[in-house]
Protein backbone atom coordinates (compact mmCIF):
# COMPACT_ATOMS: atom_id res chain seq x y z
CA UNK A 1 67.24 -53.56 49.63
CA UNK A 2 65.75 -54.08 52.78
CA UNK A 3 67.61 -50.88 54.54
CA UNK A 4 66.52 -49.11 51.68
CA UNK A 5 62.77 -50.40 52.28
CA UNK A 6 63.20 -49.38 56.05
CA UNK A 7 64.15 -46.19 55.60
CA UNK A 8 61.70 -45.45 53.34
CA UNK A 9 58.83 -46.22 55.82
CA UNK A 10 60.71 -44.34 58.41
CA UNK A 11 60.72 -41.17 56.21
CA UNK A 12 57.29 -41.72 55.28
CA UNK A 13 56.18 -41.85 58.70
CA UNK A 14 57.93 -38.97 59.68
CA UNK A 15 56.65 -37.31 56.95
CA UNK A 16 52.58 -38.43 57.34
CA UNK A 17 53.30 -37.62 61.22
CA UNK A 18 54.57 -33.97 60.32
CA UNK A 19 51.73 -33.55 58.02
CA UNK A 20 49.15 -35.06 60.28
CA UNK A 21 51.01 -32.47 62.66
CA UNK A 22 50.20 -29.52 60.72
CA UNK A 23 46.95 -30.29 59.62
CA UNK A 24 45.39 -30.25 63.06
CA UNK A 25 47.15 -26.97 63.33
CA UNK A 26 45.51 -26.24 60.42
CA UNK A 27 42.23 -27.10 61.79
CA UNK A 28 42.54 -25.46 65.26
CA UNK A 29 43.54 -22.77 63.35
CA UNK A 30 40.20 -22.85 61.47
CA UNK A 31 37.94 -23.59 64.77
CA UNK A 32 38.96 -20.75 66.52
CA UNK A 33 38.41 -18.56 63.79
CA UNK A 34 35.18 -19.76 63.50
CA UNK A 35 34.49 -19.97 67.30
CA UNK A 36 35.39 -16.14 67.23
CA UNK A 37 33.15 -15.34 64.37
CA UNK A 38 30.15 -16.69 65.98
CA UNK A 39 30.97 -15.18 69.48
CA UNK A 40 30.76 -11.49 67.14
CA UNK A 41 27.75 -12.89 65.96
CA UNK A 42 26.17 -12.74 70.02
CA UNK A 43 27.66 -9.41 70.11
CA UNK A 44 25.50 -8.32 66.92
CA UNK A 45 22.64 -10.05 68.17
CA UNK A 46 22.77 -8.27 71.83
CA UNK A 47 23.41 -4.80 69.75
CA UNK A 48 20.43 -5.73 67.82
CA UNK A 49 18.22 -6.27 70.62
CA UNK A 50 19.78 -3.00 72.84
CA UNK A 51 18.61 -0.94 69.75
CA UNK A 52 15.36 -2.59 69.12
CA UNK A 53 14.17 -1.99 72.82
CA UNK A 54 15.55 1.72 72.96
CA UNK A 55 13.51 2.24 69.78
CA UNK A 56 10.79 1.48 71.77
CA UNK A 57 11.70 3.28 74.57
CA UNK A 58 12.36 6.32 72.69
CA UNK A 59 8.50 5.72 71.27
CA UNK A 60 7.41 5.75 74.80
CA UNK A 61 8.95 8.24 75.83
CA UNK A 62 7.95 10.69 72.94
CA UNK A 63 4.83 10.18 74.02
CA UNK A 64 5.38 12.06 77.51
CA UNK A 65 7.79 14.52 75.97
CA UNK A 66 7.43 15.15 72.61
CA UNK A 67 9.22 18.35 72.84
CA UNK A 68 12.66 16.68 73.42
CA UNK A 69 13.07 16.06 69.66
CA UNK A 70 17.14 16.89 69.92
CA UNK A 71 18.03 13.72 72.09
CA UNK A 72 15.49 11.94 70.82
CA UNK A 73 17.05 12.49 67.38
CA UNK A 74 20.41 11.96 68.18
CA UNK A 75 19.12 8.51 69.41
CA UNK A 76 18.37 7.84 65.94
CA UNK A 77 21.34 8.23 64.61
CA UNK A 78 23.12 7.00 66.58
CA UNK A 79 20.85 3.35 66.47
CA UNK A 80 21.46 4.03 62.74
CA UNK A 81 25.56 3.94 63.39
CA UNK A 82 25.51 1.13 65.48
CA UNK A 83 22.98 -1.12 62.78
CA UNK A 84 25.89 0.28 60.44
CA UNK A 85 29.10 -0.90 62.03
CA UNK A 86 31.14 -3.77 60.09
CA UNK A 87 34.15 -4.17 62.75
CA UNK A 88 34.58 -4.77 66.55
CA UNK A 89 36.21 -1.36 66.40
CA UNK A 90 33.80 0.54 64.32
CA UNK A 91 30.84 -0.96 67.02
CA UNK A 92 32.79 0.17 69.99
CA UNK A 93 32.68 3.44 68.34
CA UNK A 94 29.18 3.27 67.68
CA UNK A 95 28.13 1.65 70.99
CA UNK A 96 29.70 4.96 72.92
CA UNK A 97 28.38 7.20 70.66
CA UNK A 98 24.77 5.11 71.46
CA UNK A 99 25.46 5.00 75.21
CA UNK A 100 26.26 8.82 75.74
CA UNK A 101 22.54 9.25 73.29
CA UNK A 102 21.02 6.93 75.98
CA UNK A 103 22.21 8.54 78.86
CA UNK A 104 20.73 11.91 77.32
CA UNK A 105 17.43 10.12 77.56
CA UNK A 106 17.42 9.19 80.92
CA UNK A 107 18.15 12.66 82.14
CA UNK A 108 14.92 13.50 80.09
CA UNK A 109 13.31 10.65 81.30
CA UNK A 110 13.77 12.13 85.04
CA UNK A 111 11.94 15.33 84.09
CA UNK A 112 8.63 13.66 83.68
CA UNK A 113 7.58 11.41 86.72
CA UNK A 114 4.74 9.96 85.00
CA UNK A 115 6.59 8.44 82.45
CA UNK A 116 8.86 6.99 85.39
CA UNK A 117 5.67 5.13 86.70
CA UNK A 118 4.79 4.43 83.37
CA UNK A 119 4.52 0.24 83.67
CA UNK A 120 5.53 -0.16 79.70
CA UNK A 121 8.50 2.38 80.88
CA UNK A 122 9.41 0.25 83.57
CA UNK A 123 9.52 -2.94 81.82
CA UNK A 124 11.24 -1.69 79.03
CA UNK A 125 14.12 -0.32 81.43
CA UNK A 126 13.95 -3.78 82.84
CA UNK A 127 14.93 -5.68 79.37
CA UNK A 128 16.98 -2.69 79.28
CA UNK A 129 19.26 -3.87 81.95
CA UNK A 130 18.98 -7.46 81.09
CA UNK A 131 20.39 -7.07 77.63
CA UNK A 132 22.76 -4.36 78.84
CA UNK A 133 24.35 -7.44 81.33
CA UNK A 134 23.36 -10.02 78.13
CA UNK A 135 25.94 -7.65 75.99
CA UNK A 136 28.36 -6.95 78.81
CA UNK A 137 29.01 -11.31 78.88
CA UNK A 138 28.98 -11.36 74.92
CA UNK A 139 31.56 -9.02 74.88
CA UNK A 140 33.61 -10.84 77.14
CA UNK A 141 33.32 -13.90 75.49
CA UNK A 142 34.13 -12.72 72.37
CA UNK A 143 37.13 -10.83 73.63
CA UNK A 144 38.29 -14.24 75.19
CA UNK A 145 38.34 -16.08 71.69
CA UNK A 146 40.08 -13.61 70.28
CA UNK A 147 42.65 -13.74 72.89
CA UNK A 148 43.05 -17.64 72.72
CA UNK A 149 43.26 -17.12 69.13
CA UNK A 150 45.29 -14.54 68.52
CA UNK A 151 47.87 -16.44 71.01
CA UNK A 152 48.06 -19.91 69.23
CA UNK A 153 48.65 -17.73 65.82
CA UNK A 154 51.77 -15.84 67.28
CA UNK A 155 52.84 -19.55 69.19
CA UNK A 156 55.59 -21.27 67.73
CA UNK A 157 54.80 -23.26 65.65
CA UNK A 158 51.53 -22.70 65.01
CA UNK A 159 52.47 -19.02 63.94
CA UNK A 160 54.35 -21.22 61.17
CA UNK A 161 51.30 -22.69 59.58
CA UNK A 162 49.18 -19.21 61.14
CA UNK A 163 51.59 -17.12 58.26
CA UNK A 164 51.09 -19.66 55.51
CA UNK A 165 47.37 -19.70 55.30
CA UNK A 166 46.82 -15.98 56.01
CA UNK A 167 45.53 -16.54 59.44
CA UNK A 168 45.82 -13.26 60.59
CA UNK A 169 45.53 -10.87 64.71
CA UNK A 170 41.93 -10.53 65.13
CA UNK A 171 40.51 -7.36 66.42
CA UNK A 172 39.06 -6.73 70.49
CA UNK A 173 36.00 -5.34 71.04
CA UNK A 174 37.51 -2.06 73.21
CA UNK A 175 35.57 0.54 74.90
CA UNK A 176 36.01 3.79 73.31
CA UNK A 177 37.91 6.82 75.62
CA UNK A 178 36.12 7.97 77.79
CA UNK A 179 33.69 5.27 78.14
CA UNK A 180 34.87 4.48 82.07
CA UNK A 181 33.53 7.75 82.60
CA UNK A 182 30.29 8.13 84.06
CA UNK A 183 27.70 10.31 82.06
CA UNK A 184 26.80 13.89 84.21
CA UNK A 185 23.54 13.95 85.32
CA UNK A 186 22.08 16.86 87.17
CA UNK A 187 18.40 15.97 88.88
CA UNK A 188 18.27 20.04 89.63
CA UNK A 189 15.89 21.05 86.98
CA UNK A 190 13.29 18.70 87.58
CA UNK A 191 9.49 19.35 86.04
CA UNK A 192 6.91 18.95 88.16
């Protein structure tokens, strides 16, 4: 009776150790998940702020070249694309279709040298470049959750209890081809 009694305990403790075991898998499991949703969330937030200040950068700059209605529109749209996306991948998308818009509008901008000297201009090209660096770091950090996450998930034997609850790869944030490439910009054709 007592052998019985002792192995009992032993198999019991075995078996709360394996469960204890797998339930902080579990729960790494679930705070990386988490950690990676709110690192998308500082993505969103720096998208949200690049197209609120372009907005009104585009506003200031209508009002020096109002006849530039083509990039100006495609501006829009894009900023309407980008509010729109619902993935990592459908942002990247967005965010080079948005970049390439942009760089449209600086060529523009470098037609009209009042508007360069403008001092609204300049500070909004200033918060420009913050949040373009604020966005470049967000991006980084939320490709480096993803990456510690979507390691422990294919780890033995996390990948165990990773296939079980439907823990599943997580997407990158990836630049779109041809994003490496500088935009063209010819300073030829200037107005005077």
């Amino acid at each position: 009776m007592k052998k019985g009694l002792i192995v009992l305990a032993v198999i019991l403790g075995v078996l709360f150790l394996a469960g204890s075991s797998l339930a902080g898998m579990y729960n790494s499991l679930v705070t990386d998940s988490e950690n990676i949703k709110g690192q998308w969330s500082q993505v969103e937030n720096q998208l949200q702020r690049r197209a609120d200040l372009i907005g009104n950068l585009v506003e200031t700059v209508k009002g020096y070249a109002a006849h530039e209605k083509e990039v100006l529109g495609k501006i829009a749209d894009s900023r309407a694309r980008l509010a729109g996306a619902k993935t990592p991948g459908e942002a990247a998308r967005a965010e080079a279709d948005f970049t390439n818009a942009l760089s449209r509008l600086l060529v523009v901008v470098e037609n009209y040298p009042n508007l360069k000297a403008d001092a609204n201009f300049r500070s909004l090209m200033d918060e420009l470049a913050g949040t373009e660096n604020r966005l470049a770091v967000a991006r980084r950090d939320y490709n480096q959750a993803v990456q510690a996450y979507n390691t422990k998930i294919r780890s033995f034997p996390n990948s165990l209890i990773a296939g079980m609850f439907g823990f599943g790869p997580q997407e990158y944030f990836k630049a779109e081809e041809g994003a490496k490439a500088a935009p063209k910009v010819d300073f030829g054709t200037q107005k005077q």
